[in-house]
Protein backbone atom coordinates (compact mmCIF):
# COMPACT_ATOMS: atom_id res chain seq x y z
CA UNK A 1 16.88 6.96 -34.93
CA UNK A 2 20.18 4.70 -36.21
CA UNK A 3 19.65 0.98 -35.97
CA UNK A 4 22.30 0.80 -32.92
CA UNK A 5 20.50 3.35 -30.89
CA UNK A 6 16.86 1.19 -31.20
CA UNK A 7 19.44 -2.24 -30.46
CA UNK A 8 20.13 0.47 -27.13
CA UNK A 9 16.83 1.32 -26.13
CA UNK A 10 15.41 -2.70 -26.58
CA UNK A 11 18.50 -3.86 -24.35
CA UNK A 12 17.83 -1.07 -21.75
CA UNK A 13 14.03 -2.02 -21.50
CA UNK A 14 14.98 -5.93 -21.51
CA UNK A 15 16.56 -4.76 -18.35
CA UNK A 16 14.48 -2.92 -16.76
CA UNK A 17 12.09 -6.27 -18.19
CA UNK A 18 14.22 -8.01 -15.67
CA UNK A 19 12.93 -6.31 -12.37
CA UNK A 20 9.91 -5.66 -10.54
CA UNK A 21 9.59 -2.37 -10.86
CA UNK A 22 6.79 -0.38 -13.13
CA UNK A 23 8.12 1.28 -16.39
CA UNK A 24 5.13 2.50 -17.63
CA UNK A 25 5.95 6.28 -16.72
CA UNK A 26 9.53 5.91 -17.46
CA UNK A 27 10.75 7.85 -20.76
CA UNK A 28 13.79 6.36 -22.70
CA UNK A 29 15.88 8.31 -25.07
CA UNK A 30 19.11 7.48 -27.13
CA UNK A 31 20.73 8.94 -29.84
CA UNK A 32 24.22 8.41 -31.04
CA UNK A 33 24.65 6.36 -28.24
CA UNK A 34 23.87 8.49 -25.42
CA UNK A 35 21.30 7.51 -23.12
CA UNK A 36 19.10 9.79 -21.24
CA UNK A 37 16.26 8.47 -18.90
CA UNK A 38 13.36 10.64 -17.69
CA UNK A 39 9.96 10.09 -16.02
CA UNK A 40 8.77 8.01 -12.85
CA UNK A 41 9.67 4.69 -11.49
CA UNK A 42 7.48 3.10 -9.58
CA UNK A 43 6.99 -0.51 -7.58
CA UNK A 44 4.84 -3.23 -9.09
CA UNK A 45 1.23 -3.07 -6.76
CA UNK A 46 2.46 -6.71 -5.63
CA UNK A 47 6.43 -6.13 -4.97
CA UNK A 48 5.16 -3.38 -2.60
CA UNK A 49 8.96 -3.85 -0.57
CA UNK A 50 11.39 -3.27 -3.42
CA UNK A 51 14.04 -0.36 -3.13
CA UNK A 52 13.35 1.27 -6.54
CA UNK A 53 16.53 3.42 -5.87
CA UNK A 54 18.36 0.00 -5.86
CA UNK A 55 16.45 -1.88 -8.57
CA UNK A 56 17.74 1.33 -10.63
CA UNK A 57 21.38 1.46 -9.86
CA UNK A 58 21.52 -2.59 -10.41
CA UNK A 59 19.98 -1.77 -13.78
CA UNK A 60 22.20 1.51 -14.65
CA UNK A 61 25.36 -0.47 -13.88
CA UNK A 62 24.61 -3.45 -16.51
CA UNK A 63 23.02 -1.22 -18.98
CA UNK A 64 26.68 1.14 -18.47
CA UNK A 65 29.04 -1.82 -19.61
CA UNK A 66 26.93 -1.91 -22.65
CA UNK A 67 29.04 -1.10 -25.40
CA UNK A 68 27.08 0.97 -27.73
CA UNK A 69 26.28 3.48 -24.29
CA UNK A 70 28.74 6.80 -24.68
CA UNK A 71 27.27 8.42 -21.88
CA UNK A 72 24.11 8.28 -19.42
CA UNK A 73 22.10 10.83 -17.86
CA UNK A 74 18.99 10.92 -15.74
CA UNK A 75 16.46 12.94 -14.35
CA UNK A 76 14.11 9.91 -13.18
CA UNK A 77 11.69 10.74 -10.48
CA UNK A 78 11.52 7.58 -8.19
CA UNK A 79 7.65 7.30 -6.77
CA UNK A 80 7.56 7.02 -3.24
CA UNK A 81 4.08 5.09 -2.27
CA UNK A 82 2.70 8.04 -0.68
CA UNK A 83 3.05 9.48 -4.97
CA UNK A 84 1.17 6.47 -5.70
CA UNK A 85 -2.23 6.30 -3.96
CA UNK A 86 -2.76 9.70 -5.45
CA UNK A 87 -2.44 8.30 -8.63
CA UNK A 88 -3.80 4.84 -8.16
CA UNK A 89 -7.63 5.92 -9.11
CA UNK A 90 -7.06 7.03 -12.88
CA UNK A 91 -4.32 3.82 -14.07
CA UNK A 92 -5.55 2.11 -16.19
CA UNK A 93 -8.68 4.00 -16.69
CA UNK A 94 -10.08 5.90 -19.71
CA UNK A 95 -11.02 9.27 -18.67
CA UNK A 96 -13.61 11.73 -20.71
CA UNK A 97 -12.68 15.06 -20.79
């Protein structure tokens, strides 16, 4: 990975830094400039009301005028609460296999 692209990817998170939503599941990828998000977003346990859908687009469209982005794709899976609870038992646990 170029220096410009990691500059990219610690912007994008300082964004995403900026809003209550969880990252944690969220997979960031750049290279040569193009940006391609993958994973889950999810809410914060205590911002249970935020639109993740929104939170994203607000953070897409400052991330977009960046000028080191060339192009932007995603394939993020937003986690509706019902997603959640069925996860909610095994965060932040270590699990023995």
């Amino acid at each position: 990975m170029n220096s410009l692209d990691a500059e990219l990817i610690r912007n994008i998170r300082r964004e995403f830094g900026k809003r209550p939503v969880d990252t944690t599941r969220l997979d960031i990828q750049v290279t040569n400039g193009r940006v391609s998000l993958g994973g889950m977003l999810c809410r914060l346990r205590d911002q249970p009301t935020i639109a993740l859908e929104e939170e994203l687009a607000k953070i897409e469209k400052v991330f977009m005028r960046h000028p080191l982005v060339k192009s932007y794709t995603s394939a993020v899976r937003i986690m509706k609460d019902e997603d959640n609870k069925e996860h909610e038992d095994t965060r932040g646990r270590i699990r023995n296999h």
